[in-house]
N, C-alpha and C. Protein backbone atom coordinates (compact mmCIF):
# COMPACT_ATOMS: atom_id res chain seq x y z
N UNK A 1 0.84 -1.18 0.00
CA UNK A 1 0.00 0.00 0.00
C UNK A 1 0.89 1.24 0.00
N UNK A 2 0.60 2.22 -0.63
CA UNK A 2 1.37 3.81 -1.51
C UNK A 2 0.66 4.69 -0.20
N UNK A 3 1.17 5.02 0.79
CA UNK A 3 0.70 6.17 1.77
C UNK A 3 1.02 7.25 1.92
N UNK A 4 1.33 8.66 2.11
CA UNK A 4 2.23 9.99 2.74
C UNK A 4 2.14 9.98 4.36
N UNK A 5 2.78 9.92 5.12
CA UNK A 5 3.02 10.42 6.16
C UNK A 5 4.12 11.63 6.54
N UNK A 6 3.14 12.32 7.38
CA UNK A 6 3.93 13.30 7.89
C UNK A 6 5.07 12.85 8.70
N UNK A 7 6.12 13.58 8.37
CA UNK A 7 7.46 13.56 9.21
C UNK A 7 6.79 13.40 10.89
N UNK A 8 7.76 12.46 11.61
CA UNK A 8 7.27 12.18 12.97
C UNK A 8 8.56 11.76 13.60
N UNK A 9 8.43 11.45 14.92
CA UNK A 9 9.04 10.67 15.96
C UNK A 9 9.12 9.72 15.89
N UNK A 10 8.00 8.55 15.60
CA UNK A 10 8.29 7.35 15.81
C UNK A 10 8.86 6.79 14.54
N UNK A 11 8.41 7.53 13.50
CA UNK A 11 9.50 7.12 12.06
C UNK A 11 10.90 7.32 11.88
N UNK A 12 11.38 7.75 12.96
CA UNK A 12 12.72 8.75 12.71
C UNK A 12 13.99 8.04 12.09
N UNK A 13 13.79 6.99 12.83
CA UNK A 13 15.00 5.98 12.03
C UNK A 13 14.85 5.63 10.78
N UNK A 14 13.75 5.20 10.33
CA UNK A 14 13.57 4.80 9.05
C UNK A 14 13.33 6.87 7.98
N UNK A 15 13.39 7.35 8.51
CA UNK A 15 13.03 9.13 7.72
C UNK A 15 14.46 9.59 7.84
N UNK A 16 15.27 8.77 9.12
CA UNK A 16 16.69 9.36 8.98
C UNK A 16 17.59 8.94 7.50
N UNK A 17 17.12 7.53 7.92
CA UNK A 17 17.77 6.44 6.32
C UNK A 17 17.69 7.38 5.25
N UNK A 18 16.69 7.27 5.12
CA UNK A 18 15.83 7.56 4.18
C UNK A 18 16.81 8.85 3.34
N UNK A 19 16.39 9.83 4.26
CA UNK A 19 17.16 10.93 4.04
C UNK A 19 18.76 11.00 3.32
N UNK A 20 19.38 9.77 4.15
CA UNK A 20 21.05 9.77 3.72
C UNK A 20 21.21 9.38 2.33
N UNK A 21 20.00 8.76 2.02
CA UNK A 21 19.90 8.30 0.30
C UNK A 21 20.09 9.61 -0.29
N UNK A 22 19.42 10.58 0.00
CA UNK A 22 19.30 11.57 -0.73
C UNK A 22 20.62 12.82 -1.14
N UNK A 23 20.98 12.80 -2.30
CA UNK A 23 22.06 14.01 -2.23
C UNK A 23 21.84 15.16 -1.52
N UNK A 24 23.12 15.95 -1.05
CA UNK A 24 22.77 17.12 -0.50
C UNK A 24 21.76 18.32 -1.57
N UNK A 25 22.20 18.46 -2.34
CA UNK A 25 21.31 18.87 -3.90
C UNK A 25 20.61 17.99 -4.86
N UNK A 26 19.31 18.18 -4.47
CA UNK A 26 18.72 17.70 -5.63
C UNK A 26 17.35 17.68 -5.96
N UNK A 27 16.78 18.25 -7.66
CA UNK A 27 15.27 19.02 -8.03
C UNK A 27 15.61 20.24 -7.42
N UNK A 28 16.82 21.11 -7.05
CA UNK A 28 16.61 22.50 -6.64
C UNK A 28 15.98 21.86 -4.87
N UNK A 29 15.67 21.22 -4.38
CA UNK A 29 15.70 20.44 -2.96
C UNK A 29 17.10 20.51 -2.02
N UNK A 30 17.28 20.88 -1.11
CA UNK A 30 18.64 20.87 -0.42
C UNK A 30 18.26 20.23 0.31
N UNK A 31 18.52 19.05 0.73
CA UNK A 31 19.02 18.04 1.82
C UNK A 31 20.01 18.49 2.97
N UNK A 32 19.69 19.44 3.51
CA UNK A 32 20.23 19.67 4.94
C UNK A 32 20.51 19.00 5.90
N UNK A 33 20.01 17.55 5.66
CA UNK A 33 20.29 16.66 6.36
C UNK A 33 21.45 15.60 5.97
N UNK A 34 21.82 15.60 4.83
CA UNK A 34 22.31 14.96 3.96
C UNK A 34 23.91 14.08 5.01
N UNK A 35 24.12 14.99 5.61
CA UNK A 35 25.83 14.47 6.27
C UNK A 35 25.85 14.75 8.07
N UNK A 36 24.78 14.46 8.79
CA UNK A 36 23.74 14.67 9.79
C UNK A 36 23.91 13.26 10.63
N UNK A 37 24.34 13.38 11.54
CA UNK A 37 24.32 12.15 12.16
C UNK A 37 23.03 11.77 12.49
N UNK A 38 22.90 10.61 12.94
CA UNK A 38 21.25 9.96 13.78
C UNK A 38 21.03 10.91 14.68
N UNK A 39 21.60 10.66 15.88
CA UNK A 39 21.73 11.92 16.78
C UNK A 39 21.16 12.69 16.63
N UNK A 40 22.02 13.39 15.90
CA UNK A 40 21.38 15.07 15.58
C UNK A 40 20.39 14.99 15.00
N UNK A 41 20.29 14.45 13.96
CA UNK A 41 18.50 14.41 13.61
C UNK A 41 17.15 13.99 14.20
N UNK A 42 17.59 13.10 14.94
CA UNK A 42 16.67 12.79 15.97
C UNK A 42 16.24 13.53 17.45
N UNK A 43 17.59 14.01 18.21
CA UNK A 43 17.10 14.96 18.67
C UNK A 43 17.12 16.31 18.64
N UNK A 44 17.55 17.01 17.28
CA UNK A 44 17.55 18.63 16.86
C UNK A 44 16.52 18.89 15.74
N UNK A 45 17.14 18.40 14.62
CA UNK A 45 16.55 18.33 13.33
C UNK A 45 15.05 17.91 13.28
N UNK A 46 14.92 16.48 13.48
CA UNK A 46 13.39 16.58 13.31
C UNK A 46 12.75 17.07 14.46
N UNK A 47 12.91 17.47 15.68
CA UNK A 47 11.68 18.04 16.71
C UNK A 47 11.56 19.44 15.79
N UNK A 48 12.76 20.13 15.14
CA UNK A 48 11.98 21.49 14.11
C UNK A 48 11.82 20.96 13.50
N UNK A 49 11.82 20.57 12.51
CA UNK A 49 11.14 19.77 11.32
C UNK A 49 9.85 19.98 11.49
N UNK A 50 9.64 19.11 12.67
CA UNK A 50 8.02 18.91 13.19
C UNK A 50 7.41 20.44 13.62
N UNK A 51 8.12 21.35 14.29
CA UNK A 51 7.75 22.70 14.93
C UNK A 51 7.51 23.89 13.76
N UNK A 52 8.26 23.54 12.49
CA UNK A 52 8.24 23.90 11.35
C UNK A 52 6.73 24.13 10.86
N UNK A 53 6.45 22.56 10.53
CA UNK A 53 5.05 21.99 10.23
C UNK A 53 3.91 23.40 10.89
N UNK A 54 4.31 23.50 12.06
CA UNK A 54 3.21 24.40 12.61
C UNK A 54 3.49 25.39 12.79
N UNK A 55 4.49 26.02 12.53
CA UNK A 55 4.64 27.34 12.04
C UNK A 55 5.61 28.11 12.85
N UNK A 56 5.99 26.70 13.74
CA UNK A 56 6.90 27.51 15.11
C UNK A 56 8.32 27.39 15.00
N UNK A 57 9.49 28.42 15.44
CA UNK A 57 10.59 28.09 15.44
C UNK A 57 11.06 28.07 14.02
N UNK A 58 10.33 28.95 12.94
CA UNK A 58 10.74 29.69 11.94
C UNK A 58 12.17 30.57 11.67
N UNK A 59 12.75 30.44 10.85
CA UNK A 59 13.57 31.35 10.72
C UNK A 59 13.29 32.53 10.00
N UNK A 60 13.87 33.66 10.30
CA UNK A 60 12.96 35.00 9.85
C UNK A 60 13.07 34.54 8.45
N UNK A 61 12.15 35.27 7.81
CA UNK A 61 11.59 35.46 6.24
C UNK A 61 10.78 33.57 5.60
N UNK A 62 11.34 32.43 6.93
CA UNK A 62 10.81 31.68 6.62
C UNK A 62 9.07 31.35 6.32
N UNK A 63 8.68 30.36 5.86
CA UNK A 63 7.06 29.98 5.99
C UNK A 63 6.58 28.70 6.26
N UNK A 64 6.09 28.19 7.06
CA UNK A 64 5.43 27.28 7.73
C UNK A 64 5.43 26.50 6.17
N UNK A 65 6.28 24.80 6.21
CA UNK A 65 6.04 23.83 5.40
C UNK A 65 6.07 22.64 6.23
N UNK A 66 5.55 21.87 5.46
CA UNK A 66 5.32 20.45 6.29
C UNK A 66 6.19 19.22 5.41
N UNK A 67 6.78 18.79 5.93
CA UNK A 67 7.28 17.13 5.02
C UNK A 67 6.48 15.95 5.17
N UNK A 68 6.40 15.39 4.15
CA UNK A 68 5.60 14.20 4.01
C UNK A 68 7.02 13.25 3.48
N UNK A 69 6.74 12.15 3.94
CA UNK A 69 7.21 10.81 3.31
C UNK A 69 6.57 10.14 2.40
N UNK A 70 6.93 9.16 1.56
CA UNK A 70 5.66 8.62 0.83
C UNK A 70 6.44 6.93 0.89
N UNK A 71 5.16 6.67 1.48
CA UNK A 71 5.69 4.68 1.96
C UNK A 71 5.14 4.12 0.88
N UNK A 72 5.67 3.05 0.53
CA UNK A 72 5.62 1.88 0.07
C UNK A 72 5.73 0.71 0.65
N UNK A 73 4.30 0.59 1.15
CA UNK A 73 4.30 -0.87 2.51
C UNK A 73 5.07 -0.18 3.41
N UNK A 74 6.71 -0.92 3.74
CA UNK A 74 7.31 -0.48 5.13
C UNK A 74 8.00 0.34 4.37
N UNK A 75 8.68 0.70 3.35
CA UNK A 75 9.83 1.55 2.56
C UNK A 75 9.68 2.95 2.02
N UNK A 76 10.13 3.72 2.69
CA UNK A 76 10.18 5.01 2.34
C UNK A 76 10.58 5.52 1.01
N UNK A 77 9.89 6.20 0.03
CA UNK A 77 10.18 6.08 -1.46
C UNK A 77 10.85 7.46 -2.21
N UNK A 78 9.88 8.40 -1.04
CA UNK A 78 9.92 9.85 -1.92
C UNK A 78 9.48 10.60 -0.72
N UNK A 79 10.27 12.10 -1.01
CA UNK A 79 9.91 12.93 0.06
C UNK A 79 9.62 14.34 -0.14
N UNK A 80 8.58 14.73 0.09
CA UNK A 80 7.60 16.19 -0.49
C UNK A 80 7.57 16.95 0.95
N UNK A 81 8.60 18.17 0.41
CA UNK A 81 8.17 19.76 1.20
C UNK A 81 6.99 20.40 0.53
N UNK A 82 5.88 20.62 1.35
CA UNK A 82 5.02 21.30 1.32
C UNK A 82 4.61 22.89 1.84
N UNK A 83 5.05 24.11 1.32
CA UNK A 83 4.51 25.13 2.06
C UNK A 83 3.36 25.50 1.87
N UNK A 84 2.89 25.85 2.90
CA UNK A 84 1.48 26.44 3.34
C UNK A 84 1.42 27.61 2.77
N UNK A 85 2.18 28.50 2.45
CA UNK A 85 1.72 29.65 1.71
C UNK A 85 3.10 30.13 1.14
N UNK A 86 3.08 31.23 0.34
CA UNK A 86 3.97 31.65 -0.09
C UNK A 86 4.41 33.14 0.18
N UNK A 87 5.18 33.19 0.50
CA UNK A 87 5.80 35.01 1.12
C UNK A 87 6.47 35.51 -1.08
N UNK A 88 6.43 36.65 -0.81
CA UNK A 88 6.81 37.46 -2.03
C UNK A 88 8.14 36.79 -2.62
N UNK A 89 9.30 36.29 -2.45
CA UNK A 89 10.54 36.20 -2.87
C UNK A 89 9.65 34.68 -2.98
N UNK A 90 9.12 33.61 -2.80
CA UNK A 90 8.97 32.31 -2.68
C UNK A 90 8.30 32.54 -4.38
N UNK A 91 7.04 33.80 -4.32
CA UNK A 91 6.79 33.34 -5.41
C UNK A 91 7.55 33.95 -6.78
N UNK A 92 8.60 34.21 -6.67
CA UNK A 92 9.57 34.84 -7.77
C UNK A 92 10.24 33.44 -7.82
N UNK A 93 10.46 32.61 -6.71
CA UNK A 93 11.64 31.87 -7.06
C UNK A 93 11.42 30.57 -5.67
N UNK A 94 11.07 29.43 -5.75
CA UNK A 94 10.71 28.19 -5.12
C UNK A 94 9.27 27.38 -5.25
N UNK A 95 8.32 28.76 -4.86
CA UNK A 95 7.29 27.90 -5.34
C UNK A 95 6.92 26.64 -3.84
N UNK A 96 5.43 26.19 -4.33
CA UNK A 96 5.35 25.21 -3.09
C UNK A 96 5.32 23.96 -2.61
N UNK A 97 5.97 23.46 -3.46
CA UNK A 97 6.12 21.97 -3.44
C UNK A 97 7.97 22.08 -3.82
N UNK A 98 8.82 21.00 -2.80
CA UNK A 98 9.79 20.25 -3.32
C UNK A 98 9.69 19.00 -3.21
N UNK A 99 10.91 17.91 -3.81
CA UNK A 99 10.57 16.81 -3.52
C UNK A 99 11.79 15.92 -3.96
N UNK A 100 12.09 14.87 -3.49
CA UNK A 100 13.23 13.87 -4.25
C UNK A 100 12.70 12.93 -4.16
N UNK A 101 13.40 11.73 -5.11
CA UNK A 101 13.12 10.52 -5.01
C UNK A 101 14.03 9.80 -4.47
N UNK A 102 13.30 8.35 -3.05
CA UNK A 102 15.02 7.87 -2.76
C UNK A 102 15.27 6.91 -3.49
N UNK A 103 16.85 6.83 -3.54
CA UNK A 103 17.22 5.77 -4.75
C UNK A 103 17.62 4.51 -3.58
């Protein structure tokens, strides 16, 4: 079964993997996580990740986006930034959807 789940806690290990598949660049997508230990992603990275989602713990000029995963049964396939709206410079240049595929 083909699902999206939102970025979470209890996925973290398998969203960390996931992630290291992914180049630091790629689709115009930056993988900030790309060279990120477990650790750190688990307890820095994704609690904002998640605080992100709701709009908190923004960085100035930022905008509230959410990450989705997209499963395949247990396997993480593909991963979509979603923003909730767009500020003036977003819509000259990003737009509201990113996304990679993992290889």
């Amino acid at each position: 079964m083909i699902y999206l789940k939102l970025a979470n806690l209890e996925d973290a290990k398998a969203e960390y993997e996931a992630l290291q598949k992914i180049p630091a660049a790629e689709n115009g997508l930056n993988n900030e996580y790309a060279d990120m230990s477990e650790t750190e992603f688990v307890e820095q990275a994704l609690p904002k990740m998640i605080a992100n989602s709701r709009g908190e713990d923004l960085p100035e000029g930022y905008v509230p986006f959410s990450v989705y995963f997209l499963w395949d049964d247990d396997k993480i396939v593909d991963l979509f930034h979603f923003r909730h709206h767009l500020c003036d410079s977003l819509k000259k240049h990003g737009g509201h959807i990113g996304y990679a595929t993992i290889k």
